[in-house]
Protein backbone atom coordinates (compact mmCIF):
# COMPACT_ATOMS: atom_id res chain seq x y z
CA UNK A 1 0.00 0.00 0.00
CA UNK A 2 1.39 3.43 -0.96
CA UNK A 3 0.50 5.81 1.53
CA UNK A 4 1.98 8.80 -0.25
CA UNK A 5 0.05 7.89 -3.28
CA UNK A 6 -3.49 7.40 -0.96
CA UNK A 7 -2.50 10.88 0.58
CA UNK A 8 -2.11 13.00 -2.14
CA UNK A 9 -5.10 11.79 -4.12
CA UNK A 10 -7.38 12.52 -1.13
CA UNK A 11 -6.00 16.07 -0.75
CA UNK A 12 -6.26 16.75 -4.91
CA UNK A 13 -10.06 15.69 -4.26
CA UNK A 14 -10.99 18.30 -2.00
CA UNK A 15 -10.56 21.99 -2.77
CA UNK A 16 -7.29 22.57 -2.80
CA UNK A 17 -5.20 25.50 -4.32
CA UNK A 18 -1.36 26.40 -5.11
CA UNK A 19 0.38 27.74 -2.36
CA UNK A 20 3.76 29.32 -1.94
CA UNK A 21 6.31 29.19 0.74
CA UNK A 22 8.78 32.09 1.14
CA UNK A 23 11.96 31.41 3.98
CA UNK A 24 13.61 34.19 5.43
CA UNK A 25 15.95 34.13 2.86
CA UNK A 26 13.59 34.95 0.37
CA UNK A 27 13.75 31.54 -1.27
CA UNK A 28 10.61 30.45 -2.82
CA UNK A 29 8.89 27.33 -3.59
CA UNK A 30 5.20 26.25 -4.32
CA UNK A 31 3.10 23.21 -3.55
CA UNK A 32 -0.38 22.15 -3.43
CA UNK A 33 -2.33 23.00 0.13
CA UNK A 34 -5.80 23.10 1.53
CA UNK A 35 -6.51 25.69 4.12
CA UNK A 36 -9.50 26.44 6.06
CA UNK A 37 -10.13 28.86 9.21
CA UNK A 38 -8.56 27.64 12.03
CA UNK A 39 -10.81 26.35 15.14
CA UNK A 40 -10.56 24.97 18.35
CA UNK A 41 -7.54 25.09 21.16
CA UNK A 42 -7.55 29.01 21.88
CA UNK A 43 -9.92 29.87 19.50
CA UNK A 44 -12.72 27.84 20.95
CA UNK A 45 -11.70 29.69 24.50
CA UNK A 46 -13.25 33.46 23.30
CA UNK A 47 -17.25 33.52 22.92
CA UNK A 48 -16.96 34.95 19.49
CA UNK A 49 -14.55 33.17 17.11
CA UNK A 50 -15.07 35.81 14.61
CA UNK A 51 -11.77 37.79 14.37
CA UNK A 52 -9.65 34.24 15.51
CA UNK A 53 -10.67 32.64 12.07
CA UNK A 54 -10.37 35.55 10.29
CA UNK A 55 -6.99 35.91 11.39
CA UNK A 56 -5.45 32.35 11.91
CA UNK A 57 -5.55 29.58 8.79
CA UNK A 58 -5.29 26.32 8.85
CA UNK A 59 -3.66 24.40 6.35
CA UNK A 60 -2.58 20.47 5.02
CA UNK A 61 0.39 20.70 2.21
CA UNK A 62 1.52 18.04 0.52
CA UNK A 63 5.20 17.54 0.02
CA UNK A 64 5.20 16.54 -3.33
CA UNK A 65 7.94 19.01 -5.26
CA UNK A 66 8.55 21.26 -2.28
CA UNK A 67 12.08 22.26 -2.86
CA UNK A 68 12.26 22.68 1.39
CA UNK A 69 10.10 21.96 4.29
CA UNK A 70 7.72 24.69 5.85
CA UNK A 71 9.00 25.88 9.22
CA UNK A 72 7.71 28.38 11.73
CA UNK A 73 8.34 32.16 10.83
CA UNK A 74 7.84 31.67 7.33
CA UNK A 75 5.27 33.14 4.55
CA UNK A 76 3.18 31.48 2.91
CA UNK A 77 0.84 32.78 0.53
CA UNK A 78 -2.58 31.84 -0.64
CA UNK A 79 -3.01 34.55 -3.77
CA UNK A 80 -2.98 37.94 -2.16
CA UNK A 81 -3.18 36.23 1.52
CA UNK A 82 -0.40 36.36 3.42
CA UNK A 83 0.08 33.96 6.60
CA UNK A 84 3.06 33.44 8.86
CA UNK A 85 3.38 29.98 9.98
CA UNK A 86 3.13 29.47 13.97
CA UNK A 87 3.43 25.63 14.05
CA UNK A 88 3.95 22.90 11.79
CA UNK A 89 3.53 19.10 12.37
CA UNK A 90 4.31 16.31 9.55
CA UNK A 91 1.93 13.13 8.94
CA UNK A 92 4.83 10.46 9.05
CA UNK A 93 3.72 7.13 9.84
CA UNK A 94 6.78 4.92 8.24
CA UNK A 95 8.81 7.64 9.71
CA UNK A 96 10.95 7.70 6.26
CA UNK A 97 8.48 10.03 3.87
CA UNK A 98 6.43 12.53 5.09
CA UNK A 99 2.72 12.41 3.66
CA UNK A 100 1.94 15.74 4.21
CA UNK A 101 2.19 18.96 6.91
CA UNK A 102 -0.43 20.49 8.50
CA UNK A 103 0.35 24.26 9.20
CA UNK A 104 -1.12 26.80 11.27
CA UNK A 105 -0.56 30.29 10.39
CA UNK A 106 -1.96 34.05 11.27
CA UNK A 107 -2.12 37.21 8.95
């Protein structure tokens, strides 16, 4: 069973769009990402969630051609949105190829 294969025809199902990634070098690199308002933790704490998922993003990337990994303090860009990454975590279960991140970011 390919799990990488399983992965990223799940994520190219649902609506998904190009993403890019910007370091603090400036280096750049695109991949393919779904991203939704982010919920729950700290943003299920205030009564009105309005301006926490209008600030914070949440999205799953999948690897596939990324020239480097995301990491916290970078960009990435949806379009004209601009995030900056607070927290990454990989989906590794072989713990040899990552499947695909899921990143949190704010504006």
């Amino acid at each position: 069973m390919n799990l990488a294969a399983i992965a990223s025809a799940a994520l190219r199902r649902a609506p998904h769009a190009v993403v890019t990634l910007r370091n603090k070098d400036g280096d750049e690199t695109t991949g393919t990402a779904t991203g939704v308002p982010a919920s729950g933790g700290g943003a299920e704490s205030f009564e009105s969630r309005a301006v926490i998922r209008t600030k914070a993003e949440s999205f799953v990337l999948l690897p596939d051609g990324l020239a480097f990994a995301p990491a916290i303090g970078m960009i990435i860009e949806r379009g004209a949105e601009k995030w900056t990454i607070l927290g990454v975590s990989t989906l590794n279960p072989t713990g040899d190829q990552v499947l695909l991140y899921r990143i949190v970011a704010q504006r």
